[in-house]
C-alpha atoms as a PDB file:
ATOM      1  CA  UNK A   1     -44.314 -32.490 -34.317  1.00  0.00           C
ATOM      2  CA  UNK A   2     -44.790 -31.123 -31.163  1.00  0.00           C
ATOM      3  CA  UNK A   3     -45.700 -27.165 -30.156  1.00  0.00           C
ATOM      4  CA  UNK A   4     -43.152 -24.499 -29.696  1.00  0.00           C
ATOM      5  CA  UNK A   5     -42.992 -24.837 -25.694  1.00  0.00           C
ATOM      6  CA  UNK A   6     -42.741 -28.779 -26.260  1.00  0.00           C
ATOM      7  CA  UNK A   7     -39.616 -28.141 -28.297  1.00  0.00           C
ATOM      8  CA  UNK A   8     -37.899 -26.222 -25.860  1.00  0.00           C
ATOM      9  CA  UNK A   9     -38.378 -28.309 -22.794  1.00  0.00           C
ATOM     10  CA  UNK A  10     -35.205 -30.483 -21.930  1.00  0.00           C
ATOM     11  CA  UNK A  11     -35.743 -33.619 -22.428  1.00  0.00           C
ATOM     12  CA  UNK A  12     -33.163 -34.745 -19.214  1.00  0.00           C
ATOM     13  CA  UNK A  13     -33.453 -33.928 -15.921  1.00  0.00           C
ATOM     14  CA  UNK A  14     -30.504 -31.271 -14.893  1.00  0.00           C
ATOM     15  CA  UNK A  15     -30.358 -32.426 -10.991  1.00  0.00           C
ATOM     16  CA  UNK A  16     -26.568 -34.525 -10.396  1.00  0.00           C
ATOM     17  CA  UNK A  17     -26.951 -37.790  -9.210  1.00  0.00           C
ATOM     18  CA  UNK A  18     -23.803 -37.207  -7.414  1.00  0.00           C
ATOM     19  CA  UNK A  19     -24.029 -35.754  -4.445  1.00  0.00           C
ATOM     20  CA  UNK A  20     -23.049 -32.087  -3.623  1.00  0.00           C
ATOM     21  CA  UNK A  21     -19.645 -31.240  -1.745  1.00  0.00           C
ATOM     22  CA  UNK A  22     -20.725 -30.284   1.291  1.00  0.00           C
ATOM     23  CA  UNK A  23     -22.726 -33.808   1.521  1.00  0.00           C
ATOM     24  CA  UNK A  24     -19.344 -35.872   0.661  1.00  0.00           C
ATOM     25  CA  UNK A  25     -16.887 -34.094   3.229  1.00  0.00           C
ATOM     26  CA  UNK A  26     -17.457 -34.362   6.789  1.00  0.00           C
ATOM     27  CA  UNK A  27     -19.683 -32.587   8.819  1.00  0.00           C
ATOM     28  CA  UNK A  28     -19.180 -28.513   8.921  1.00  0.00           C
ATOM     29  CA  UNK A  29     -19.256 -28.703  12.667  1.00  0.00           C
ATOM     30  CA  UNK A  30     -16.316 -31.611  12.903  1.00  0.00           C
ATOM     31  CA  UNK A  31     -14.368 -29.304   9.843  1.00  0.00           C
ATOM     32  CA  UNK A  32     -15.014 -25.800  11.462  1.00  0.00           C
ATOM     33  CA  UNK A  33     -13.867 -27.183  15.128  1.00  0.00           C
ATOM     34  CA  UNK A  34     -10.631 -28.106  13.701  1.00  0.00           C
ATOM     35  CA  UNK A  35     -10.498 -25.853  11.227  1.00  0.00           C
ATOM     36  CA  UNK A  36     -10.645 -22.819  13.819  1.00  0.00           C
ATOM     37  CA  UNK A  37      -8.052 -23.122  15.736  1.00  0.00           C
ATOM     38  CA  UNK A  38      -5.257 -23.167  13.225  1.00  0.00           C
ATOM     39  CA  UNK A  39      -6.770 -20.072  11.680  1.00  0.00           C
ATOM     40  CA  UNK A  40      -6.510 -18.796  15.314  1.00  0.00           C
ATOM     41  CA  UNK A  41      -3.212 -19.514  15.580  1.00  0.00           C
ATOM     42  CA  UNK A  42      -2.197 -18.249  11.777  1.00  0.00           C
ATOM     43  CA  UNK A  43      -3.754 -14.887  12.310  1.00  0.00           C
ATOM     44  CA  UNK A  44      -2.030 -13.840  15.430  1.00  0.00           C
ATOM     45  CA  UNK A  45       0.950 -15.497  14.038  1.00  0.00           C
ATOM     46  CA  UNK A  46       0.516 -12.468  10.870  1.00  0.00           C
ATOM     47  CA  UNK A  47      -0.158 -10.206  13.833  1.00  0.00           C
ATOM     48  CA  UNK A  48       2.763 -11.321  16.239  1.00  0.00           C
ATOM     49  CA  UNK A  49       5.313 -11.779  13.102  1.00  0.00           C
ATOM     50  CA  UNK A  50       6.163  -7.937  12.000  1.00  0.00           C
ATOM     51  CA  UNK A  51       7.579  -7.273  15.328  1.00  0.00           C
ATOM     52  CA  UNK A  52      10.740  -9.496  14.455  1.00  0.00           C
ATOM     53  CA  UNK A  53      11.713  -7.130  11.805  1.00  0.00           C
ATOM     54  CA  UNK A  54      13.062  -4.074  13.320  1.00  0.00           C
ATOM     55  CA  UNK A  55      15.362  -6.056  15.373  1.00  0.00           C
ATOM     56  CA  UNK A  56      16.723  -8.359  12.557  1.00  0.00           C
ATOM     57  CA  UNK A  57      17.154  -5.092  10.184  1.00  0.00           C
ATOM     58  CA  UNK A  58      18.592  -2.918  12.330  1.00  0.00           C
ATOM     59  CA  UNK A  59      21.265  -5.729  13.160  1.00  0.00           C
ATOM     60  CA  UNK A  60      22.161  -6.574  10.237  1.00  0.00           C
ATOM     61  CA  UNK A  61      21.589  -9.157   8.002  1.00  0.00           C
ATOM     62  CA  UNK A  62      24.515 -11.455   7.467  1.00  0.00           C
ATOM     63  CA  UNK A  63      24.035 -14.807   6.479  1.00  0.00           C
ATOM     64  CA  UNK A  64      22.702 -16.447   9.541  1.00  0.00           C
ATOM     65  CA  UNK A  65      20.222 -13.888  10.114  1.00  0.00           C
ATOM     66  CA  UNK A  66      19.319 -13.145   6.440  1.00  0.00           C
ATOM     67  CA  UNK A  67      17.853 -16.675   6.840  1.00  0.00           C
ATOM     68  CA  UNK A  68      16.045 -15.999   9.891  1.00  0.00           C
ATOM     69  CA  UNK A  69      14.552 -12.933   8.288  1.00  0.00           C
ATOM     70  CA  UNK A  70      13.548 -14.931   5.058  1.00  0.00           C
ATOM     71  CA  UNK A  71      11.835 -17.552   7.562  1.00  0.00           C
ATOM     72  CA  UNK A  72      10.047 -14.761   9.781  1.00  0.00           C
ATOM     73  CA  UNK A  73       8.618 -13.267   6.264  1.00  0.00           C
ATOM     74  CA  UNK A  74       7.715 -16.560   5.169  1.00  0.00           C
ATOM     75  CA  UNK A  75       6.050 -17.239   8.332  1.00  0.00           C
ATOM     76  CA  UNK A  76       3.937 -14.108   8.402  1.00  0.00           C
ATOM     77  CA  UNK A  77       2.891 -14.874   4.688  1.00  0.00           C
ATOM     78  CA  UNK A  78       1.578 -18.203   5.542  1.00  0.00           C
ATOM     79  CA  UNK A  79      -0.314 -16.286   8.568  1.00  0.00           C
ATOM     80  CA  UNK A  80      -1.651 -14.128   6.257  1.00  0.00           C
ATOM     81  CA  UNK A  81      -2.647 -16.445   3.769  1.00  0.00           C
ATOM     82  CA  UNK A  82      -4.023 -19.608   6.783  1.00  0.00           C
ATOM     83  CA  UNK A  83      -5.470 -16.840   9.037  1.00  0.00           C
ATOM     84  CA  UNK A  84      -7.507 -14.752   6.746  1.00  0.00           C
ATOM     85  CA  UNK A  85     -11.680 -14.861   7.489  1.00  0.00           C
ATOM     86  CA  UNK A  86     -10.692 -15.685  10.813  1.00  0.00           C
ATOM     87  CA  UNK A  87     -12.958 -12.917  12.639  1.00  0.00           C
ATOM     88  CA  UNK A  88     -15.913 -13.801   9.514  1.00  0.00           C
ATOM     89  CA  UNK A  89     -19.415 -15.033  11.122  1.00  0.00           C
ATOM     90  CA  UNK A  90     -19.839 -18.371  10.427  1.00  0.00           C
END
């Protein structure tokens, strides 16, 4: 039997022989400058968004334009949600 310290070694190496995410997707530089601009575009698109609501609320919201307002709101959720970190350092 072996000492204390021999005992608790592993006995199997913990590196993966798979190979880490960043290694299996494309290259950061071919992601970011694709990724980028549609963040762009989704953050002004929260920004630009709110300033349909006044005008569809204080029309009225009858059934054509209940839809419209449902579509702006979804819109500026999915800018919120696409366009957030856009202003992070990379």
């Amino acid at each position: 039997m072996g000492s204390y310290e021999e005992l608790r070694k592993p006995t199997m190496s913990s590196a993966s022989p798979f190979r880490s995410p960043m290694e299996a997707a494309p290259s950061s530089v071919a992601l970011r400058s694709l990724t980028r601009p549609l963040q762009f575009i989704a953050f002004w698109l929260a920004i630009v968004t709110p300033l349909a609501y006044p005008p569809l609320l204080l029309g009225g919201l009858d059934s054509q334009s209940f839809l419209i307002f449902v579509g702006v709101v979804a819109l500026n959720v999915f800018g919120l949600l696409a366009g957030r970190g856009y202003g992070d350092p990379a």
